[in-house]
C-alpha atoms as a PDB file:
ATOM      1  CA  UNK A   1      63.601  83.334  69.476  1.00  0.00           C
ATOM      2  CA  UNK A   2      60.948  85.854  69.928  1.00  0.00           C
ATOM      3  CA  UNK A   3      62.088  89.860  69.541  1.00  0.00           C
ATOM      4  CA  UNK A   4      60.636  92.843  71.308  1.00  0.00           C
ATOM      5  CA  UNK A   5      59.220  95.861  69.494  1.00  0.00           C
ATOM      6  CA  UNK A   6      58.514  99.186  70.959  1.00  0.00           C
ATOM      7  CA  UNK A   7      55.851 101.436  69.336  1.00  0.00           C
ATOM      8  CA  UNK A   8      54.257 104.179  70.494  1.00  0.00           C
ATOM      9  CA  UNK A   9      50.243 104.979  70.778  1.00  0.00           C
ATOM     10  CA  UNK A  10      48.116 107.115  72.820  1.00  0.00           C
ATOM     11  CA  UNK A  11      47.031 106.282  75.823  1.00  0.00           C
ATOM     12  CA  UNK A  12      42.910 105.974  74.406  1.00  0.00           C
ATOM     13  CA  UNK A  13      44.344 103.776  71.677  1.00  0.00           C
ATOM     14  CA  UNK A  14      45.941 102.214  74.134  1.00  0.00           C
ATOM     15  CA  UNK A  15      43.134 101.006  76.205  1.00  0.00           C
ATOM     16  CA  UNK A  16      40.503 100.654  73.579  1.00  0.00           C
ATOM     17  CA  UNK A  17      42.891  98.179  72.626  1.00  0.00           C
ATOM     18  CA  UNK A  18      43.447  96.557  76.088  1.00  0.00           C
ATOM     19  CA  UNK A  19      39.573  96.319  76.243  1.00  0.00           C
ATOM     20  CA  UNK A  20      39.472  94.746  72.842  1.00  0.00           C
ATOM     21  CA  UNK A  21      41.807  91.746  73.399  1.00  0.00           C
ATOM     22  CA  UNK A  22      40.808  91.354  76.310  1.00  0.00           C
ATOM     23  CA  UNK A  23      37.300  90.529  75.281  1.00  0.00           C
ATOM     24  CA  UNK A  24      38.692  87.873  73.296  1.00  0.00           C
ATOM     25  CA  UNK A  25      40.882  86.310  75.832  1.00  0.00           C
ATOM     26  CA  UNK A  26      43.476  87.875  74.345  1.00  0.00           C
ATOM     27  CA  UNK A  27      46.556  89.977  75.559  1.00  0.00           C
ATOM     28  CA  UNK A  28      46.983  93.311  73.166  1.00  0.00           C
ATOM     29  CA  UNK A  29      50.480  91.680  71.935  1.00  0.00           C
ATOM     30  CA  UNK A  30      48.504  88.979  70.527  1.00  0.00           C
ATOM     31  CA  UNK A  31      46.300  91.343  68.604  1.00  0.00           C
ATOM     32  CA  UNK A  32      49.369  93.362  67.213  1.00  0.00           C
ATOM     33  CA  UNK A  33      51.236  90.056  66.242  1.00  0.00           C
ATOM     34  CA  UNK A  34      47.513  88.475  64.276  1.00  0.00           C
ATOM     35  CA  UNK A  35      47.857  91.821  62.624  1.00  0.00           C
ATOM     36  CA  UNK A  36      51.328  92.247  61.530  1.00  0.00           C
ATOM     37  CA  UNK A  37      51.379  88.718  60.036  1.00  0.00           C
ATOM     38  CA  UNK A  38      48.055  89.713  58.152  1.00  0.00           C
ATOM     39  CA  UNK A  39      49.639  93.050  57.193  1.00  0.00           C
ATOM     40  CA  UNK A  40      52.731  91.390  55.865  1.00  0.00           C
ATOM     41  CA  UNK A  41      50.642  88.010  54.102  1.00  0.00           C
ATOM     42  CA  UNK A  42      48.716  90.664  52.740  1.00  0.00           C
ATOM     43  CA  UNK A  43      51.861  92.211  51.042  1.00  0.00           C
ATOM     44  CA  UNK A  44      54.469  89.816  50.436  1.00  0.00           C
ATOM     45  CA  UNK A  45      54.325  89.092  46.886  1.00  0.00           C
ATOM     46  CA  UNK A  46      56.882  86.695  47.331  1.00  0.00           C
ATOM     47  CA  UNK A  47      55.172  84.229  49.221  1.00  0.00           C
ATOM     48  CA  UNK A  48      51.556  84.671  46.792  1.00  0.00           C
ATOM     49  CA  UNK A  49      53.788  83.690  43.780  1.00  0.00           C
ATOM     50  CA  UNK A  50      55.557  80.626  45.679  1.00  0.00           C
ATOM     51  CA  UNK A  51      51.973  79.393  46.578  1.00  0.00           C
ATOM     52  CA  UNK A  52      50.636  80.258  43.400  1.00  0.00           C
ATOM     53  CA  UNK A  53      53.368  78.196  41.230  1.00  0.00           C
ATOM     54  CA  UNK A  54      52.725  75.648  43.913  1.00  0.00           C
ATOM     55  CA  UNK A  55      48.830  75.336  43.140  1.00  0.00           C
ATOM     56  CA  UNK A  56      49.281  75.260  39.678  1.00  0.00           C
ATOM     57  CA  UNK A  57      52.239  72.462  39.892  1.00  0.00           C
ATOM     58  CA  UNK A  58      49.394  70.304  41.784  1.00  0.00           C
ATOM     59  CA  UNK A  59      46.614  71.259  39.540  1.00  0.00           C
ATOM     60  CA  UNK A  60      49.057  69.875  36.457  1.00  0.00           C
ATOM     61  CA  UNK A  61      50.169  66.641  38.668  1.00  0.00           C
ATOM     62  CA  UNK A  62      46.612  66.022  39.493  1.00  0.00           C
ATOM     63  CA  UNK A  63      45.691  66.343  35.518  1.00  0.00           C
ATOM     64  CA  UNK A  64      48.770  63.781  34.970  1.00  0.00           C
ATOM     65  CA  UNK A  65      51.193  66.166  32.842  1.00  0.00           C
ATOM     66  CA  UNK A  66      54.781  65.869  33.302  1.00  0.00           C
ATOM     67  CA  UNK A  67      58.268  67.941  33.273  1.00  0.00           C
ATOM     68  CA  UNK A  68      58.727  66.751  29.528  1.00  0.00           C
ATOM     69  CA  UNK A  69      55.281  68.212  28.624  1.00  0.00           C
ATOM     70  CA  UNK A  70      55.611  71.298  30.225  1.00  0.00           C
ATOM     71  CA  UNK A  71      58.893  71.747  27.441  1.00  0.00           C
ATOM     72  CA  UNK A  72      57.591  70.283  24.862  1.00  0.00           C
ATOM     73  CA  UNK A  73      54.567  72.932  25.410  1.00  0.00           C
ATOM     74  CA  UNK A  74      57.308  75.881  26.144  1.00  0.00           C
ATOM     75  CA  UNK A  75      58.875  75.024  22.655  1.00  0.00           C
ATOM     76  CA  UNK A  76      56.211  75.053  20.384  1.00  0.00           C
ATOM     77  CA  UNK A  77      54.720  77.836  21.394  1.00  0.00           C
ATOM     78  CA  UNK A  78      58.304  79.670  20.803  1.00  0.00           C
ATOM     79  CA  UNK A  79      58.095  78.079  17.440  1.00  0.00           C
ATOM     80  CA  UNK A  80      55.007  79.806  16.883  1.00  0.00           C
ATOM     81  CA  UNK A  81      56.422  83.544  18.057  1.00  0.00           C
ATOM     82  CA  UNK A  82      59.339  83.106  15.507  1.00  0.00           C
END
């Protein structure tokens, strides 16, 4: 379910923005929802380091290594910080 936000901007702001969307066959809500989901991709560190571990899980399926490898790997190099 959608919510409604309220925020204020001058009336010029207002209707350069009108102007804008409208241009692109867009309503101004549109063009303040695009950018608060860039604004918050943009920012949410979360989400980059989920997609992140998921790229590099593919890259080591794709290359064939398995869970056993990855602790094999983990252990010897903990062998080698001792």
């Amino acid at each position: 379910m959608a919510g409604q936000m309220i925020i204020r901007i001058d009336a010029k702001t207002k209707s350069k923005l009108n102007q804008l969307a409208k241009s692109e066959g867009k309503t101004s809500s549109q063009i303040v929802r695009e950018l608060i989901g860039e604004y918050i991709q943009e920012r949410d560190i979360g989400a980059y380091i989920d997609d992140l571990w998921d790229r590099i899980g593919n890259k080591l399926r794709e290359r064939g290594v398995v869970e056993a490898d990855i602790q094999r790997a983990i252990k010897e190099l903990r062998l080698t910080k001792e």
